[in-house]
Protein backbone atom coordinates (compact mmCIF):
# COMPACT_ATOMS: atom_id res chain seq x y z
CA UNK A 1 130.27 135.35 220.53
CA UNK A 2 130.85 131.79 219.15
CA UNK A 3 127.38 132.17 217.61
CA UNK A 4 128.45 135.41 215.57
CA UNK A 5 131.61 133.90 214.80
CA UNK A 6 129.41 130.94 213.13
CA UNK A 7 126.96 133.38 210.96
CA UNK A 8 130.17 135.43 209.71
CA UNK A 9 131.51 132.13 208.21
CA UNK A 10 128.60 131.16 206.90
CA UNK A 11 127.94 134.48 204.65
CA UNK A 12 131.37 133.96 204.02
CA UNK A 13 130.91 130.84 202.30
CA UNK A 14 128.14 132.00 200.37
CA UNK A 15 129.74 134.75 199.56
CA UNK A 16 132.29 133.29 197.99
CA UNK A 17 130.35 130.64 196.02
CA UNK A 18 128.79 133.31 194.53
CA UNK A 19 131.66 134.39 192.80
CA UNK A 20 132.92 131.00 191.12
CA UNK A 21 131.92 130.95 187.04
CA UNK A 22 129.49 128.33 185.43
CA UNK A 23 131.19 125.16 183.74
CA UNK A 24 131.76 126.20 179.70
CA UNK A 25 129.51 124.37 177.42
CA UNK A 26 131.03 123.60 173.87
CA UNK A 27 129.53 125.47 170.91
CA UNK A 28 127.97 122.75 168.30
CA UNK A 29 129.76 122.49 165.29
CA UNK A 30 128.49 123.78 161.79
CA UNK A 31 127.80 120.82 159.73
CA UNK A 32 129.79 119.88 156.72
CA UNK A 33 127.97 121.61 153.36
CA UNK A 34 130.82 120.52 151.24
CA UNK A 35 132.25 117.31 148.75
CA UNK A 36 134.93 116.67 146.74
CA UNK A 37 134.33 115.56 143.26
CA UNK A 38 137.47 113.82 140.80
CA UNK A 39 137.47 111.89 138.17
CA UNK A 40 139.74 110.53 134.83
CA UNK A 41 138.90 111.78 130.66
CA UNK A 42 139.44 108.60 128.66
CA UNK A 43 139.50 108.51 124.95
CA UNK A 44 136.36 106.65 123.49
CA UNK A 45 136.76 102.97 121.71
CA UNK A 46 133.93 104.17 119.22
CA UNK A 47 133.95 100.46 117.67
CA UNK A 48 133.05 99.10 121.22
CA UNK A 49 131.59 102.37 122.48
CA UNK A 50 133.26 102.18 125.65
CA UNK A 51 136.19 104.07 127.35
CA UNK A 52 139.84 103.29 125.99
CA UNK A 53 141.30 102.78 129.92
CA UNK A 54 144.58 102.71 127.74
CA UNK A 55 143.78 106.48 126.37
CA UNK A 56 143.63 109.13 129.18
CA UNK A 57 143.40 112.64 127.49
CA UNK A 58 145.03 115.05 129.08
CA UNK A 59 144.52 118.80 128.86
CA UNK A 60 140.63 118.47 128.86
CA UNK A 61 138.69 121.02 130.29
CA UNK A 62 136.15 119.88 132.79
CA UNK A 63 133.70 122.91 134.28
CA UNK A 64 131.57 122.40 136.99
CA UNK A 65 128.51 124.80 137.43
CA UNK A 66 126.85 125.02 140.66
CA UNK A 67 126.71 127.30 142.93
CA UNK A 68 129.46 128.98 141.23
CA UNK A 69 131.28 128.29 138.52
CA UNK A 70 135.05 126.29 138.86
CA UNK A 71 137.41 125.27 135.72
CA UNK A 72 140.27 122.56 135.96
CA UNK A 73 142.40 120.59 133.21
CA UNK A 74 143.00 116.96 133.22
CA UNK A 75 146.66 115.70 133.81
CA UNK A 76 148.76 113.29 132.25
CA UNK A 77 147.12 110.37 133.53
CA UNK A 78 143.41 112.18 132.72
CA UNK A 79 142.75 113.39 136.36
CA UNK A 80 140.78 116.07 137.39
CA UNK A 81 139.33 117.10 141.05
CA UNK A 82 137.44 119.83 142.36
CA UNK A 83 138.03 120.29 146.68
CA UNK A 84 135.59 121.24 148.76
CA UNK A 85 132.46 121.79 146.54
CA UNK A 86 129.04 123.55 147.72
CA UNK A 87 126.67 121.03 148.25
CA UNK A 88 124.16 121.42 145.11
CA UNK A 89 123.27 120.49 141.64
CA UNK A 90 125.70 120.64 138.93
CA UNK A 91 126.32 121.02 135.72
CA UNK A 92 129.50 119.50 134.06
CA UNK A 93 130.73 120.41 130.35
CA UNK A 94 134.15 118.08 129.38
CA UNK A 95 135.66 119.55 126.18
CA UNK A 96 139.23 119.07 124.43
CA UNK A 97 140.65 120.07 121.01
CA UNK A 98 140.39 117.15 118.39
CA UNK A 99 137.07 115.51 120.68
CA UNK A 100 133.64 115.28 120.61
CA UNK A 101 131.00 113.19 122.31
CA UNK A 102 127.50 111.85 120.91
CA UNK A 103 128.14 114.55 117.82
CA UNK A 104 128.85 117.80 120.44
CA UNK A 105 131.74 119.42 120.61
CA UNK A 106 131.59 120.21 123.94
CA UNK A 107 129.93 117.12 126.38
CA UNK A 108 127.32 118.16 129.25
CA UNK A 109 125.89 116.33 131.84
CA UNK A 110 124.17 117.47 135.03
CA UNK A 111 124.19 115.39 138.44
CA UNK A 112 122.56 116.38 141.81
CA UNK A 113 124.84 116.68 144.80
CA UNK A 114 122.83 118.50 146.79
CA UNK A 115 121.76 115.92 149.73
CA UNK A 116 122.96 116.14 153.15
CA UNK A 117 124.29 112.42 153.13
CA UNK A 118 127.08 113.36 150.31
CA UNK A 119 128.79 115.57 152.75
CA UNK A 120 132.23 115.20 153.46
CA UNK A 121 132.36 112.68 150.93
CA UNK A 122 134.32 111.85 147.92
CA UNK A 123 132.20 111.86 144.47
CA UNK A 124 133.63 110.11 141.50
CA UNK A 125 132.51 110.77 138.18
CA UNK A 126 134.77 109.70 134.58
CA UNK A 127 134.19 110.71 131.14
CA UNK A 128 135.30 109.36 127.81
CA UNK A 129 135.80 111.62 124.52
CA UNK A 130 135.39 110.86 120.39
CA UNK A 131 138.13 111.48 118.81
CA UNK A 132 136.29 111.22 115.19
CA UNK A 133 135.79 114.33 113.50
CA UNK A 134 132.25 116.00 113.11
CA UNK A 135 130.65 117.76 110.25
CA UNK A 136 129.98 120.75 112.06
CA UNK A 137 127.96 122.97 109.25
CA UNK A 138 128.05 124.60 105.59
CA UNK A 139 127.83 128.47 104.98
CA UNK A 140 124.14 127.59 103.85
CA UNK A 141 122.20 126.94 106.53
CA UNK A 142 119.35 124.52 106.14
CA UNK A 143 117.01 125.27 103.73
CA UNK A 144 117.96 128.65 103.60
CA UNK A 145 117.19 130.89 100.41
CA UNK A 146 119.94 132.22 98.75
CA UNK A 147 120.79 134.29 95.82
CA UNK A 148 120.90 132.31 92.71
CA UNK A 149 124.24 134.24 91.67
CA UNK A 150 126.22 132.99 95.12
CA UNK A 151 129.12 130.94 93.83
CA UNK A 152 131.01 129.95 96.73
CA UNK A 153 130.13 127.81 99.73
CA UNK A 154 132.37 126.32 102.67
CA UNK A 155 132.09 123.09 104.78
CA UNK A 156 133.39 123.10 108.23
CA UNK A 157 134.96 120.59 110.31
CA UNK A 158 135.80 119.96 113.34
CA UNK A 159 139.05 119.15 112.96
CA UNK A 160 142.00 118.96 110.50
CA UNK A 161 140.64 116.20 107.84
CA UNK A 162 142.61 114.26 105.08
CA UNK A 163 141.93 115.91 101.91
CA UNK A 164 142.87 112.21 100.05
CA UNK A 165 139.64 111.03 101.51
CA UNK A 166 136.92 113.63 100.72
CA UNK A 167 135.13 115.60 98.19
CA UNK A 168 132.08 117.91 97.81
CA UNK A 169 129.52 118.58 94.93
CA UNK A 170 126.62 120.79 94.76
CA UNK A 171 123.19 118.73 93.73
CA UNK A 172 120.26 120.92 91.96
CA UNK A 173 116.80 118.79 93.37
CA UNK A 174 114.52 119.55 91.27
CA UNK A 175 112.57 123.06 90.97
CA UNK A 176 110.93 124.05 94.26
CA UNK A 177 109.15 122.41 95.80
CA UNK A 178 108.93 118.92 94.97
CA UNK A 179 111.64 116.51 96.01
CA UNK A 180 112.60 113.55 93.22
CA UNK A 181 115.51 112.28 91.79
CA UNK A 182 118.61 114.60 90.95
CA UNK A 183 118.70 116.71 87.62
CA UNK A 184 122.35 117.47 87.61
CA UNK A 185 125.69 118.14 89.66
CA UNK A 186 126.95 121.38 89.20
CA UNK A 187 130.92 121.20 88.44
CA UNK A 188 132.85 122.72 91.23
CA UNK A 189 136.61 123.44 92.20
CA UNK A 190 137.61 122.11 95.72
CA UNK A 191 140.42 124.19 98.05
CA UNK A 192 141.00 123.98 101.80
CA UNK A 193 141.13 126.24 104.49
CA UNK A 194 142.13 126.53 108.35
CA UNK A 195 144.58 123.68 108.47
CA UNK A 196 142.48 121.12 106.31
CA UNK A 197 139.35 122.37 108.91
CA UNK A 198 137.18 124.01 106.36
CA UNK A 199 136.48 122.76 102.65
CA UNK A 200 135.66 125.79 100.21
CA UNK A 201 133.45 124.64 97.16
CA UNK A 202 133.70 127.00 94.22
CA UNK A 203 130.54 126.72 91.44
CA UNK A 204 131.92 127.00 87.83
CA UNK A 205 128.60 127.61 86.53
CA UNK A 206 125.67 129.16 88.30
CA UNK A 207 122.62 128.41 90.64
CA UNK A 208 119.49 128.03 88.93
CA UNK A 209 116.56 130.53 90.73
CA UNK A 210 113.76 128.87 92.80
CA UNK A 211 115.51 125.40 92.69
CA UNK A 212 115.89 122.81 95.29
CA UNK A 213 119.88 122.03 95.87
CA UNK A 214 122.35 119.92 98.34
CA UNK A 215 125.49 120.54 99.00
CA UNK A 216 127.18 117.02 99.91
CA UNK A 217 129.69 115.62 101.21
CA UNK A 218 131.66 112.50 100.04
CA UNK A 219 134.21 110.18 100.08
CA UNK A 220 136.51 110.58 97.30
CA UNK A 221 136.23 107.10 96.66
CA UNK A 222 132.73 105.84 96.29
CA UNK A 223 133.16 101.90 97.21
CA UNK A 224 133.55 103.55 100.26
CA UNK A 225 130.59 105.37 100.98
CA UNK A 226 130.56 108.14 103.69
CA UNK A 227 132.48 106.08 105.88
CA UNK A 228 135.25 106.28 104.47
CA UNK A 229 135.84 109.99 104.73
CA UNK A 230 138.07 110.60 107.85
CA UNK A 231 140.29 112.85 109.57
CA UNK A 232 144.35 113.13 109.92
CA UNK A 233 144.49 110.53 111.80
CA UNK A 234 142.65 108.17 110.44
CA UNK A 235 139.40 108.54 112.41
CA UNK A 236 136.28 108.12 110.44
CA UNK A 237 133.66 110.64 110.67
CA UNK A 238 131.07 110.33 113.38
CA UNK A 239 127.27 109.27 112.27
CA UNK A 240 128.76 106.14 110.74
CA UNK A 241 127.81 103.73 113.09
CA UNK A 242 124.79 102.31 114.37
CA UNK A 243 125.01 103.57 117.99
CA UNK A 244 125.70 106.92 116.40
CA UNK A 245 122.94 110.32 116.86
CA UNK A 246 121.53 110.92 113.31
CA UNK A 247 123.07 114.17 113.53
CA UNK A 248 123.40 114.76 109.35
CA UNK A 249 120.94 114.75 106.48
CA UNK A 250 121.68 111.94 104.16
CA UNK A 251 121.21 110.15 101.30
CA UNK A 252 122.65 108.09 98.02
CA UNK A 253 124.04 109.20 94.85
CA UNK A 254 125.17 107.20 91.49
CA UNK A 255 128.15 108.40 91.60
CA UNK A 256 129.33 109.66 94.87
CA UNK A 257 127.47 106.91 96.66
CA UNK A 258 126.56 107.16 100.54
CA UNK A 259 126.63 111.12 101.22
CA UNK A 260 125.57 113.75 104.26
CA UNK A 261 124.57 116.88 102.55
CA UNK A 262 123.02 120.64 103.68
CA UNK A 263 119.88 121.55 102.06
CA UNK A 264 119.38 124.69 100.44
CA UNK A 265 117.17 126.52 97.99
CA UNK A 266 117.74 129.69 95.70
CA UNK A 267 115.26 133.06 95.57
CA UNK A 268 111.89 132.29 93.88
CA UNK A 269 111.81 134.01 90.60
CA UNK A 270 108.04 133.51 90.37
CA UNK A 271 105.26 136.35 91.06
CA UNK A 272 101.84 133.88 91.73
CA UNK A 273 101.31 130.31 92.45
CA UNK A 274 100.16 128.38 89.48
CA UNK A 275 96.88 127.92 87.52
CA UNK A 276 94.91 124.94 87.64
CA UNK A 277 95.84 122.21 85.32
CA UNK A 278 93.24 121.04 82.39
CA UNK A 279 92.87 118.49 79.51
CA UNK A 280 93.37 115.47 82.26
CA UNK A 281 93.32 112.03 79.66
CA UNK A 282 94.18 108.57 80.62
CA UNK A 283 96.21 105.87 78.23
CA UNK A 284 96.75 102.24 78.51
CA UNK A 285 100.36 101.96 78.93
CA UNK A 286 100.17 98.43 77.08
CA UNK A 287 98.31 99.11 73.94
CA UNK A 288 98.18 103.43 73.49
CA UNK A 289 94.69 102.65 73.22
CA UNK A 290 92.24 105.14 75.06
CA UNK A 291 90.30 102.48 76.55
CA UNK A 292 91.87 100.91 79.31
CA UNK A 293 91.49 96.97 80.00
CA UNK A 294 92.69 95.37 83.57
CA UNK A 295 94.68 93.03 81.43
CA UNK A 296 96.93 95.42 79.80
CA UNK A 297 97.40 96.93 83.24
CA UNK A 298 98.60 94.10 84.67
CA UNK A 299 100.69 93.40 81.62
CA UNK A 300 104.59 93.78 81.75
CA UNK A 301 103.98 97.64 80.73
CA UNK A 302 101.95 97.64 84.42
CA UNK A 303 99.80 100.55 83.92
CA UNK A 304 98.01 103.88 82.89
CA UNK A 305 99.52 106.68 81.34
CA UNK A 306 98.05 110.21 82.23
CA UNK A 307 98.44 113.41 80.24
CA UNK A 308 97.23 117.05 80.68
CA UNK A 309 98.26 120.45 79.08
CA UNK A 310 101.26 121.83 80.55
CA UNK A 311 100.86 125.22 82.74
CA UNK A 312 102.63 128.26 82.74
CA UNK A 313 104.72 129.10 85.82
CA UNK A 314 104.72 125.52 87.11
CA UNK A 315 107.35 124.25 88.50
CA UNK A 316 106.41 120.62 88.88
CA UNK A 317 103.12 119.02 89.17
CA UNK A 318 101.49 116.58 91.77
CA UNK A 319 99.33 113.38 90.84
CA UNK A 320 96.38 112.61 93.47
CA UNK A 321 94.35 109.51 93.72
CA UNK A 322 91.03 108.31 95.21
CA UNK A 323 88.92 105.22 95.01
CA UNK A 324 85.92 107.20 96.06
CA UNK A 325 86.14 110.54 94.03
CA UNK A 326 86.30 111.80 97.65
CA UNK A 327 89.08 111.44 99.89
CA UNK A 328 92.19 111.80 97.47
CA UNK A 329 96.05 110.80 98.27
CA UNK A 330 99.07 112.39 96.75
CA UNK A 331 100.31 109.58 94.36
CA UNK A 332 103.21 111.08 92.64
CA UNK A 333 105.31 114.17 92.39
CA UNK A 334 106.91 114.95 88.51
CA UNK A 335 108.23 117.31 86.81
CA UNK A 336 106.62 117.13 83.49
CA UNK A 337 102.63 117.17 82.42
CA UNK A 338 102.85 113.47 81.90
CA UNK A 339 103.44 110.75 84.69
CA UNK A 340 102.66 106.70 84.50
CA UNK A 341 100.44 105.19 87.26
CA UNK A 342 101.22 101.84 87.94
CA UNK A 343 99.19 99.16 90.14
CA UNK A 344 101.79 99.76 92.90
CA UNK A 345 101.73 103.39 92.79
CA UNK A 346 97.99 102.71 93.85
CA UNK A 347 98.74 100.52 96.54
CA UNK A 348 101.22 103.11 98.36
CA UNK A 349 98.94 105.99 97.99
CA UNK A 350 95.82 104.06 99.04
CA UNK A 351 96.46 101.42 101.55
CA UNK A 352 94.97 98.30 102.57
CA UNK A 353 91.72 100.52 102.83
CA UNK A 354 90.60 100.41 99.96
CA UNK A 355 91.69 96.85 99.01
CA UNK A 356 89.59 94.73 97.00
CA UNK A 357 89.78 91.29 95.72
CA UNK A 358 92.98 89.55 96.91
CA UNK A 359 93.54 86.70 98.94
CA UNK A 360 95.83 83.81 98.77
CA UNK A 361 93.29 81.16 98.78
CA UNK A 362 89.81 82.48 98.05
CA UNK A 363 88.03 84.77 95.58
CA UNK A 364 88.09 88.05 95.98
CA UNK A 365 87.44 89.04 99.63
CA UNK A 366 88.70 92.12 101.74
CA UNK A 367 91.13 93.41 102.66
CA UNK A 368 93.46 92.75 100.17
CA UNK A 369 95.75 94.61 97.12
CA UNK A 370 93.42 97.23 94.86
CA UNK A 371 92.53 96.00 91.90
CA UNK A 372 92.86 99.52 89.76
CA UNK A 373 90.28 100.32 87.25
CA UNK A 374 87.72 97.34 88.72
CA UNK A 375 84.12 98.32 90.08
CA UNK A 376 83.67 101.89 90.40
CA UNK A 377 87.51 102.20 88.85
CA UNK A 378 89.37 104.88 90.35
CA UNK A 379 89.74 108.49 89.84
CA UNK A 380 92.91 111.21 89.41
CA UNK A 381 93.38 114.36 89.54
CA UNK A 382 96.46 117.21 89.09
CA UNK A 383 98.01 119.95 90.25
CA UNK A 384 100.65 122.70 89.41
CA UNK A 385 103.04 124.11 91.89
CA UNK A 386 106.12 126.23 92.27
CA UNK A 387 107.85 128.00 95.39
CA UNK A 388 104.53 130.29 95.46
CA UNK A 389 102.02 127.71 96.10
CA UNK A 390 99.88 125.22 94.55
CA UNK A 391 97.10 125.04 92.12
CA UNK A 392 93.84 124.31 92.37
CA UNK A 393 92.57 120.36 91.48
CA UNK A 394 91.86 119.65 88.10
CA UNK A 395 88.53 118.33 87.24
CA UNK A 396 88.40 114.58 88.08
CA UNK A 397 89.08 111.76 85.76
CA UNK A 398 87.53 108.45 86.22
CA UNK A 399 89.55 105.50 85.10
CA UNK A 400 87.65 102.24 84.50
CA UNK A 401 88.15 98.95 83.13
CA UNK A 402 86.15 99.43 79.85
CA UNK A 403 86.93 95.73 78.15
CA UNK A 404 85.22 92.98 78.56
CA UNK A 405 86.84 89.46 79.93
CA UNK A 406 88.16 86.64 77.71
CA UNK A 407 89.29 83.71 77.74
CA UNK A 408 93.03 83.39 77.72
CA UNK A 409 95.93 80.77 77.74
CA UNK A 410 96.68 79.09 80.42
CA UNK A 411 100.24 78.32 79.32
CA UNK A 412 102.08 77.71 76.11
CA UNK A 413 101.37 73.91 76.88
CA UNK A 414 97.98 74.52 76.92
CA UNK A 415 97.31 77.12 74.08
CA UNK A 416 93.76 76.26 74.33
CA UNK A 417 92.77 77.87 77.18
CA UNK A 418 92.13 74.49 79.16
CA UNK A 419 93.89 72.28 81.27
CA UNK A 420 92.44 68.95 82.55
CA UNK A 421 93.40 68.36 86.43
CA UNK A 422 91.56 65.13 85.77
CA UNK A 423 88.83 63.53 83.66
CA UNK A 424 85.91 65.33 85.05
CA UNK A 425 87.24 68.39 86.01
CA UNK A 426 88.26 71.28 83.57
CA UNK A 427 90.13 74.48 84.03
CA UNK A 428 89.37 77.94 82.07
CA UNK A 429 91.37 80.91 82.17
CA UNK A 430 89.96 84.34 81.77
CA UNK A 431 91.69 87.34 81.19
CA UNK A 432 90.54 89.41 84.07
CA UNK A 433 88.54 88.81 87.29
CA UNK A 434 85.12 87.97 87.01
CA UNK A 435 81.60 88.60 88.16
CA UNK A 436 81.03 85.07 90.27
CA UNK A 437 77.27 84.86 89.49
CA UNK A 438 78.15 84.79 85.70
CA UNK A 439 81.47 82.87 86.15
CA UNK A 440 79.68 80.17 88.32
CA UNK A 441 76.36 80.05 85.97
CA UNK A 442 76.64 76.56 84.76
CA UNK A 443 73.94 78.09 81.87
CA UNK A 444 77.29 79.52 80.36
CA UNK A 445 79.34 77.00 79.60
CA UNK A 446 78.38 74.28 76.77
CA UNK A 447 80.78 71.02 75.99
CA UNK A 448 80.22 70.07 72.19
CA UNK A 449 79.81 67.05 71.28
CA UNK A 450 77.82 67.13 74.49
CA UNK A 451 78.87 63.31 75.71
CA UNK A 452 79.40 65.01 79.34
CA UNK A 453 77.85 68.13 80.79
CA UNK A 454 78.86 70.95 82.98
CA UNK A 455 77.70 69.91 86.50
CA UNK A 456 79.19 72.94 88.77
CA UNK A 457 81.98 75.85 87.78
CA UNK A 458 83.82 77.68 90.77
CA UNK A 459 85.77 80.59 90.62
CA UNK A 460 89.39 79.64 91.77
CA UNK A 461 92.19 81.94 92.88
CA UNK A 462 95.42 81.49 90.19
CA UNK A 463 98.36 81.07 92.73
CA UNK A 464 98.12 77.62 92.25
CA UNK A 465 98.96 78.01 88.57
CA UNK A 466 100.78 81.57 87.99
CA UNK A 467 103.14 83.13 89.72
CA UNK A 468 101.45 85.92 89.10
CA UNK A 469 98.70 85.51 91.29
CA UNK A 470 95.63 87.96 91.50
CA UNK A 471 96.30 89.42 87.81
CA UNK A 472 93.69 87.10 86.43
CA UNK A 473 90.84 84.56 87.18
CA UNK A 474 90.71 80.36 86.75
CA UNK A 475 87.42 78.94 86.81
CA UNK A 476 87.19 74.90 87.54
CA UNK A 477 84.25 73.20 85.79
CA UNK A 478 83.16 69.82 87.26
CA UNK A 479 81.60 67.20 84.59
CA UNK A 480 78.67 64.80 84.84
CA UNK A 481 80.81 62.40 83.42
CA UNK A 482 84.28 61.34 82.99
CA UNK A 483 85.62 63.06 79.46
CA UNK A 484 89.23 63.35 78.18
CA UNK A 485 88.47 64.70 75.28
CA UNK A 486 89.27 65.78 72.89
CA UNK A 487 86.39 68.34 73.02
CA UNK A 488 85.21 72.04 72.78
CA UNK A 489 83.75 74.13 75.61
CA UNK A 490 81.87 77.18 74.64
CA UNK A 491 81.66 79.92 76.90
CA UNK A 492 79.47 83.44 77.18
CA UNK A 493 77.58 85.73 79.24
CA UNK A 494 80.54 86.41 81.37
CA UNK A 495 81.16 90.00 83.03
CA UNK A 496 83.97 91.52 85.04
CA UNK A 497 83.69 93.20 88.06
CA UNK A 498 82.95 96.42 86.24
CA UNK A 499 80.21 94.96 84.44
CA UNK A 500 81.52 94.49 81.00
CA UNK A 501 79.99 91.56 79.42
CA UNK A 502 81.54 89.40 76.94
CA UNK A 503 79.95 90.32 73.79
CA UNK A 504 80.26 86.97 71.45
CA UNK A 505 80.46 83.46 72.00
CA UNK A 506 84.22 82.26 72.90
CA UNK A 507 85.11 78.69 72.26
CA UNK A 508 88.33 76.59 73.48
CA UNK A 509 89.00 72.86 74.17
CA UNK A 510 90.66 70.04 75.45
């Protein structure tokens, strides 16, 4: 009995512990996937380019773009926040009425707040604002085409200007396509728009058809320049500073000075590009004369002259050079069928490249300035174009020293030609740069009456007497014997570095 009494208890027992529940186990919690992101809106110091801590702006609009898309204004004090963000990248635009930033009218940055560590956390991000106004456009887009009868254009700003401090004039170019200096402003009457926001400019006259133009705008006052056009209050407009974007076209003017502008051009009243150009002739610019002589180019006048016939259709025509009749360079746009060439119209168009004979202390070596019209000279050619295309080349024209050297002064002191630096040695100035076997052929020189003789000659660069180095050539003769003078020195045989040889005897003294 007492065992049966034992086994009932004991299935009791388990019977009962069979019942009781498990202990809970707490569910893990979801981890955080969102941040909070605030920040102030400061006015920019554009002098110091650096928020104005003094300046919040309140009422700016600050978007963030993320996962969605959430809008809040700044307070008084500049504050904005955004609670409880999706974790992700985003992009933030900050824009206010009267405000701009790095020539935008609307600023936008992006940041990445995707990463697990920025959970739960608070992200701080400020901004700062220009308050100067912004060109924003014209009515003409850039280099757009227009009718030549459109009359009216309009400038738009960003926001409420001084009318005191600006103006606007429309600039014809030159006829497409070249671009040189201006050929006239057209007169225009100025009226405002949209609370002093948009400038109308009204044309009195009319466009010319397939012309180059600007529409600028100025300062009223020129001392000024562009800077000193500026808003109602008092900002000047942005892109005046160096830590500015180059957001505007600009450029000078006589009379309006400094000047941002919008490019345009009128409808193309042409049917075919233009023939080729003939008749190519070359002038000295010093003499008239035909034949052209390195001295006379490096004269005051400072060199060539070119003419050709003039060619139906064209609206301007373009001067290439080449020191090779080979590989040509454009040397000149103009608007007429005759243009001057000087030596440093050469040098810009050519380059160091094709440098010959210059150096400070020596004579001549590479690389150096060109010396036009020496050796194998160099050659030109032309062609025609208007808003339909260019022209062909015209046939080539070779221009080449054709003069032979002479002698020349050395100075009004020395009228003769010939300067002692000392009792044997003698300096002679030629005209031009010479051949060095001829120049340094003591044959060539003779000293009458012949008490001394020419020992050695060596060509000299002339920096050490002109300061007009490299337009002609000293040569030093050394004597057998001490001589000063007086005396004559004859002088022939020489040639340039063309080849002309000096055709009589030249005499000088000292």
């Amino acid at each position: 009995m007492k065992y049966w009494l034992f086994f009932l208890g004991l299935v009791v027992i388990l019977a009962t512990g069979c019942d009781q529940k498990p202990p809970t186990i707490a569910t893990p919690l979801t981890p955080s996937t969102t941040f909070n992101l605030s920040g102030r809106v400061y006015e920019l110091n554009y002098l110091s380019n650096s928020a104005d801590l003094a300046k919040p702006l309140e009422g700016a609009t600050i978007t963030a773009v993320g996962t969605n898309a959430v809008t809040t204004q700044t307070s008084s004090t500049g504050a904005y926040s955004f609670v409880n963000l999706p974790l992700a990248e985003y992009s933030l635009t900050v824009s206010k009425e009267g405000y701009q930033k790095d020539g935008k009218t609307t600023l936008t940055a992006t940041y990445n707040f995707s990463s697990s560590s920025m959970a739960n956390t608070a992200q701080i991000v400020d901004f700062s604002l220009d308050p100067r106004p912004l060109f924003l456009c014209a009515s003409v887009p850039d280099y757009a085409e227009i009718p030549a009868s459109t009359r009216t254009f309009k400038l738009f700003f960003s926001e409420a200007m001084s009318p005191e401090s600006i103006t606007a004039f429309v600039k014809m170019l030159s006829l497409r396509s070249s671009d040189i200096s201006s050929l006239g402003i057209q007169d225009t009457n100025l009226s405002w728009e949209a609370g002093y926001k948009t400038l109308q400019v009204n044309l009195v006259g009319n466009l010319t058809a397939d012309a180059l133009y600007q529409i600028g705008l100025a300062c009223s006052n020129s001392e000024f320049g562009i800077e000193g056009v500026c808003d109602a209050r008092g900002n000047r407009i942005y892109g005046t500073l160096p830590a500015d974007n180059d957001v505007y076209n600009s450029s000078v003017d006589a009379r309006y000075g400094a000047y941002i502008y919008a490019p345009f051009k009128t409808e193309s009243n042409k049917t075919a590009a233009p023939g080729k150009p003939s008749g190519l002739a070359v002038r000295s610019l010093a003499t008239g004369s035909t034949e052209v002589d390195y001295d006379g180019v490096y004269s005051s006048a400072g060199g060539v002259t070119l003419t050709f016939n003039s060619v139906a259709e064209a609206n301007g025509y373009r001067l290439y050079v080449s020191s090779n009749n080979s590989d040509y360079s454009l040397c000149k746009e103009f608007s007429t069928p005759s243009v001057v060439a000087t030596v440093y119209d050469l040098v810009t168009a050519l380059g160091s490249s094709i440098a010959r004979g210059y150096d400070t202390y020596g004579y001549p070596i590479e690389p150096g300035l060109p010396w036009p019209y020496l050796g194998s000279g160099d050659y030109f050619k032309v062609t025609a174009y208007n808003s339909k295309g260019e022209s062909p080349f015209s046939d080539p024209l070779l221009v080449i020293d054709t003069v032979a050297p002479s002698l020349a002064a050395v100075s009004a002191a020395y009228p003769n030609n010939c300067i002692s630096e000392s009792p044997t040695v003698k300096i002679l100035r030629f005209t031009e740069p010479l051949n060095r076997s001829t120049a340094e052929n003591i044959k060539n020189y003779l000293v009458t009456p012949e008490v001394t003789t020419v020992e050695s000659a060596s060509l000299i660069n002339d920096y050490g007497y002109s300061y007009s180095p490299y337009r002609t050539t000293y040569v030093r003769l050394f004597l057998t014997l001490a001589d000063t003078g007086p005396r004559k020195v004859r002088v022939w045989g020489m040639k340039d570095l063309t080849g002309n040889t000096m055709r009589a005897t030249l005499e000088t003294g000292y």
